[in-house]
N, C-alpha and C. Protein backbone atom coordinates (compact mmCIF):
# COMPACT_ATOMS: atom_id res chain seq x y z
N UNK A 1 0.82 -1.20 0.00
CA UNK A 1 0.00 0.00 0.00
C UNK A 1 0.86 1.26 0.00
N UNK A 2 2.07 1.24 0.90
CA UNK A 2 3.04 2.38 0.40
C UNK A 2 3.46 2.11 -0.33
N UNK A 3 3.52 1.38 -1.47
CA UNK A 3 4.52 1.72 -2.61
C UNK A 3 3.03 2.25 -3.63
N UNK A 4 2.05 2.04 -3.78
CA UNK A 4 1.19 2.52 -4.36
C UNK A 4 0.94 3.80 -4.10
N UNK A 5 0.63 4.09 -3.25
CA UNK A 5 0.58 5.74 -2.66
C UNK A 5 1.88 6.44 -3.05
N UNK A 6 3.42 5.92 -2.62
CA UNK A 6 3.97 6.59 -3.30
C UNK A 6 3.74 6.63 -5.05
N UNK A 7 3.76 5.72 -5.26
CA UNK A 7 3.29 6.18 -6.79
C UNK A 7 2.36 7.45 -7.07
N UNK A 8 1.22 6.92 -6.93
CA UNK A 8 0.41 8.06 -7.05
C UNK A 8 0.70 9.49 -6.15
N UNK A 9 1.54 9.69 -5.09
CA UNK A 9 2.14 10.92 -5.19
C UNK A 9 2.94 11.25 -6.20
N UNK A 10 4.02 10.14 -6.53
CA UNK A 10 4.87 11.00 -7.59
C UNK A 10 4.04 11.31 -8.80
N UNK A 11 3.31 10.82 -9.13
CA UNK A 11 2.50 11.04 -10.67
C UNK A 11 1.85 12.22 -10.12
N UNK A 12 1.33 12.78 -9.11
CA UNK A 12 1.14 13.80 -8.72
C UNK A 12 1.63 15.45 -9.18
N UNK A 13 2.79 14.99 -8.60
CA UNK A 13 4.38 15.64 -8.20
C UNK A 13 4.47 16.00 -9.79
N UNK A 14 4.84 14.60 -10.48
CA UNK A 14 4.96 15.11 -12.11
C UNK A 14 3.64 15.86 -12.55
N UNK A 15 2.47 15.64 -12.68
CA UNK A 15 1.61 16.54 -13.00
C UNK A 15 1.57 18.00 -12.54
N UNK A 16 1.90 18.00 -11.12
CA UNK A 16 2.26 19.20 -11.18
C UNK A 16 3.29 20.09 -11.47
N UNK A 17 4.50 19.43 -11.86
CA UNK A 17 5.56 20.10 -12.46
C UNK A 17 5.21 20.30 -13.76
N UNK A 18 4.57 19.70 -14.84
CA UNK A 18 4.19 19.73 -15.95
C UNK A 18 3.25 21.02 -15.84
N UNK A 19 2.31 21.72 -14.96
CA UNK A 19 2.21 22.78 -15.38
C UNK A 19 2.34 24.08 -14.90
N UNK A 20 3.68 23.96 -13.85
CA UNK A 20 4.67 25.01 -13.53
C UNK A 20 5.42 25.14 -14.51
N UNK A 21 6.08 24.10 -15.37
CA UNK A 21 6.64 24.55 -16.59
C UNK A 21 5.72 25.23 -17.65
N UNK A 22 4.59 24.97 -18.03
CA UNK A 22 3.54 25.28 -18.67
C UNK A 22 3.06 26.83 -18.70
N UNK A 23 3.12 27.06 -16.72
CA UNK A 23 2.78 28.16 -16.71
C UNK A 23 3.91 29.65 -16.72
N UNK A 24 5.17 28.95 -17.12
CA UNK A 24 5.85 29.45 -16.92
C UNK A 24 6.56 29.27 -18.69
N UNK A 25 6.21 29.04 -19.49
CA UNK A 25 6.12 29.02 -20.99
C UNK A 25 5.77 30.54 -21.64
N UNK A 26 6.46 30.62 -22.35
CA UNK A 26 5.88 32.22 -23.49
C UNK A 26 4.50 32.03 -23.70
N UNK A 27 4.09 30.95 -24.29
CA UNK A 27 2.84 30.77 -25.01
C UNK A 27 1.56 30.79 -23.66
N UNK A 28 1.64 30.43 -22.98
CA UNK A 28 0.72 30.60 -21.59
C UNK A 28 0.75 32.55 -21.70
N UNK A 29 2.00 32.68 -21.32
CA UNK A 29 2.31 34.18 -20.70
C UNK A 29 1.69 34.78 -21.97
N UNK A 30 2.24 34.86 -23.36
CA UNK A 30 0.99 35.62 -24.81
C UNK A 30 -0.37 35.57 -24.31
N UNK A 31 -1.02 34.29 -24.15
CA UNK A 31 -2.11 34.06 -24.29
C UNK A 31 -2.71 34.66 -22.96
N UNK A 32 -2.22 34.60 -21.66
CA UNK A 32 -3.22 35.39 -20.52
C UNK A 32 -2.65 37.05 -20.74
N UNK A 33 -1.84 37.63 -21.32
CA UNK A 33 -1.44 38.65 -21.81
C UNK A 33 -2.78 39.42 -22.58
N UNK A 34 -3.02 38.70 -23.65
CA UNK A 34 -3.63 38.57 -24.69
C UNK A 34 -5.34 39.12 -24.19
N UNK A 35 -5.73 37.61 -23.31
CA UNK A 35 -6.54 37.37 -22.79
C UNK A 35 -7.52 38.75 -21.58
N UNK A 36 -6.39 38.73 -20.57
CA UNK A 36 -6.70 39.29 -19.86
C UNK A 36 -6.07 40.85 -19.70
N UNK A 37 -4.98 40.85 -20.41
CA UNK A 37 -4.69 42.58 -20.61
C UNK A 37 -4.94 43.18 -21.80
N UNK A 38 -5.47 42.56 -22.78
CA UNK A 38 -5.96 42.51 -24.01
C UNK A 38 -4.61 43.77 -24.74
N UNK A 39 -3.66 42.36 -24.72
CA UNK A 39 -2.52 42.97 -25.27
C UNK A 39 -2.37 42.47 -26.85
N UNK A 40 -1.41 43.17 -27.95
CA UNK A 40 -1.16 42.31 -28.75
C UNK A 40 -0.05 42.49 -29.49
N UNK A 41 0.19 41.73 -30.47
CA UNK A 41 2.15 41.77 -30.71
C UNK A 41 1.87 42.43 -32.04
N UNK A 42 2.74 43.52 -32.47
CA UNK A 42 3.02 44.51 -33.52
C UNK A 42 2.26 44.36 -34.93
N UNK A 43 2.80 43.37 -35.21
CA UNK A 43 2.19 42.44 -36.77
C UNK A 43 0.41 41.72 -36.85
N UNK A 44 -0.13 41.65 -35.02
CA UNK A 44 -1.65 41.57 -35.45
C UNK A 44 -2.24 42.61 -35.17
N UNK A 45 -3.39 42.45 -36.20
CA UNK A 45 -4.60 43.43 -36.15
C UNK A 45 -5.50 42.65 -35.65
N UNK A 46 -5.91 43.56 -34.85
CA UNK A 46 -7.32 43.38 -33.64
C UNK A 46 -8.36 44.03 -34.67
N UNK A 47 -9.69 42.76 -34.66
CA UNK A 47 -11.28 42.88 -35.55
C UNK A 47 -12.16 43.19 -34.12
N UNK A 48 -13.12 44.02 -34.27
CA UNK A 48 -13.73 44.16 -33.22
C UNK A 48 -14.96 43.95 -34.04
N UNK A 49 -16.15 42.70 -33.57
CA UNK A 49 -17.02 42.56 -34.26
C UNK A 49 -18.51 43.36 -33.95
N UNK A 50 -19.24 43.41 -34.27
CA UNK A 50 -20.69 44.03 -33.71
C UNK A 50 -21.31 42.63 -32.88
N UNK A 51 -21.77 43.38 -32.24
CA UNK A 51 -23.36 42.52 -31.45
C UNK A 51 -23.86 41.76 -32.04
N UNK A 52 -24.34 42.52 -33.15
CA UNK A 52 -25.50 41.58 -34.46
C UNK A 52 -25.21 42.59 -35.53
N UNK A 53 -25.21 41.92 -36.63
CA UNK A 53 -25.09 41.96 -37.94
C UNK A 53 -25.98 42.87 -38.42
N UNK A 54 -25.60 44.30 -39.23
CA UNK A 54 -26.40 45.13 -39.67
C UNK A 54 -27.61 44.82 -40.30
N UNK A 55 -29.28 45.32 -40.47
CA UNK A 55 -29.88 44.82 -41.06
C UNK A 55 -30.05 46.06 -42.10
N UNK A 56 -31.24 45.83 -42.73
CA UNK A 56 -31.22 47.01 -44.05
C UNK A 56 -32.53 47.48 -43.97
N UNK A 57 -32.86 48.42 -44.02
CA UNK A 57 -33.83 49.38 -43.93
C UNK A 57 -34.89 48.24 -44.22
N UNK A 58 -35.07 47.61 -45.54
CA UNK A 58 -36.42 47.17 -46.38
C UNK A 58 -36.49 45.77 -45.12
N UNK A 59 -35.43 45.05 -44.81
CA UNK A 59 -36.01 43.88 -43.88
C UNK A 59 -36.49 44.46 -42.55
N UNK A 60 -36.06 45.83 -42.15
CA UNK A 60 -36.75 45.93 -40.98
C UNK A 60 -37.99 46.09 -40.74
N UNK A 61 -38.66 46.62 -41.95
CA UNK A 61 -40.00 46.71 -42.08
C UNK A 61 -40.76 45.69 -42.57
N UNK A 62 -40.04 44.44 -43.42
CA UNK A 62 -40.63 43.97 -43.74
C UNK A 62 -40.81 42.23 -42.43
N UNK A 63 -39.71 42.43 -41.51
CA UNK A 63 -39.83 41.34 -40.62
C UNK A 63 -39.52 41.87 -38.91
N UNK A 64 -40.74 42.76 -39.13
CA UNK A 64 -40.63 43.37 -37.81
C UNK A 64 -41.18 42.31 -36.85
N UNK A 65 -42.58 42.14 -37.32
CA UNK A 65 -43.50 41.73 -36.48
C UNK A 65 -42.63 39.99 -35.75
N UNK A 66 -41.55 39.58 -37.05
CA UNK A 66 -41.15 37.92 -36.91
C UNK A 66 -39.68 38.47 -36.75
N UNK A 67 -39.21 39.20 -36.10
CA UNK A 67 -37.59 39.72 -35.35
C UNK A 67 -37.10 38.63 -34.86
N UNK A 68 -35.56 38.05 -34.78
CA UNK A 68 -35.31 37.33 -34.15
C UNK A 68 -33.63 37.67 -33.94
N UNK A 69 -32.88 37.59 -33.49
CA UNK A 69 -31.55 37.82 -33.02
C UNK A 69 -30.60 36.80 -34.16
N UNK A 70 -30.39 37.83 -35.14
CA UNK A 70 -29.49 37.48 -35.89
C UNK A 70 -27.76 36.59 -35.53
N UNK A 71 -27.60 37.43 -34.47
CA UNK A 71 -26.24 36.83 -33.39
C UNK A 71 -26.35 36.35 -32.18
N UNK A 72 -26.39 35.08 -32.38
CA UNK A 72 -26.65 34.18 -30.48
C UNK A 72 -25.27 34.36 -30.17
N UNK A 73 -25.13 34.41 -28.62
CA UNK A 73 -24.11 34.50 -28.23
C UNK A 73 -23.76 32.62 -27.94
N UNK A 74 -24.62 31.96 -28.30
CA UNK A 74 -23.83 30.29 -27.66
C UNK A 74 -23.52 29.79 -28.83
N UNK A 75 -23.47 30.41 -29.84
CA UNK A 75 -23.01 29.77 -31.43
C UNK A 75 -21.59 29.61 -31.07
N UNK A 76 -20.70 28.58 -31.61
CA UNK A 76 -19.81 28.51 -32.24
C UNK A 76 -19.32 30.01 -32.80
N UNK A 77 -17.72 30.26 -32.52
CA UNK A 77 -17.28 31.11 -33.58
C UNK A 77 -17.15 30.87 -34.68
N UNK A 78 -17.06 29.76 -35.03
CA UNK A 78 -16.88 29.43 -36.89
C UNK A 78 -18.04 29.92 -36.98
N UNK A 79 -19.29 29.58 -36.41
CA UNK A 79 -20.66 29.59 -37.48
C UNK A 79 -20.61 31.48 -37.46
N UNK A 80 -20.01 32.13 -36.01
CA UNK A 80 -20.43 33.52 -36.05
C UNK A 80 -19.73 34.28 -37.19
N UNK A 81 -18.33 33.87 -37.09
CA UNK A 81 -17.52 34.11 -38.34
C UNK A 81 -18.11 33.66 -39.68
N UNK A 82 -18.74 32.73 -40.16
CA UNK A 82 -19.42 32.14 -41.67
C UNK A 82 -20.36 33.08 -41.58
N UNK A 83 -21.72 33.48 -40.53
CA UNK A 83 -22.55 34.62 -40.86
C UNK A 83 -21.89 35.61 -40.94
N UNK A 84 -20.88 36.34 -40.79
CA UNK A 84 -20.75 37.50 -40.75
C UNK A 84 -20.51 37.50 -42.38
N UNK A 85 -19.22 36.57 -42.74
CA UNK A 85 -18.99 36.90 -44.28
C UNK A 85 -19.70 36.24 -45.34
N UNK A 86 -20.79 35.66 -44.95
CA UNK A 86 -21.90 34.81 -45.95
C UNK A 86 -23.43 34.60 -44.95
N UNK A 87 -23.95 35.83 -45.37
CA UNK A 87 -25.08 36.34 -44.70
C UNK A 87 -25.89 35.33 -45.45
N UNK A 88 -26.75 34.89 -44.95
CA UNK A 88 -28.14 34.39 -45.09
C UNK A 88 -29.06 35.27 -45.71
N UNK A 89 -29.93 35.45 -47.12
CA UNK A 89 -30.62 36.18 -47.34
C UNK A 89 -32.56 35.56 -46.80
């Protein structure tokens, strides 16, 4: 029974060294950078998208009464990204 327990401490031990190195990686440090100071590196451009997708004068009148929220917020980004550049008529 102690040699099992030690086991499962050391696999422990290694899991947690695996993400002290992790958190201590560039790519962690970019990404909560990124994330939470909403930083970004020289060469990207930041898209800031709308809420919902512009509508056009003639559909607002013509689908007032049947309105529905063009942009869910629990979609997938692919699908939010595909409506934005291949609108649904």
């Amino acid at each position: 029974t102690l040699r099992t327990e030690a086991n499962k401490v050391r696999m422990e031990n290694d899991g947690l060294s695996q993400k002290i190195r992790y958190f201590d990686s560039p790519d962690f440090q970019e990404r909560e950078a990124k994330e939470k100071l909403g930083f970004r590196r020289q060469e990207e451009e930041v898209v800031l998208l709308p809420e919902s997708l512009p509508v056009s004068p003639d559909e607002k009148t013509e689908n007032a009464s049947a309105e529905k929220p063009r942009f869910e917020a629990n979609r997938p980004n692919y699908e939010k990204w595909w409506k934005l550049f291949f609108p649904v008529n």
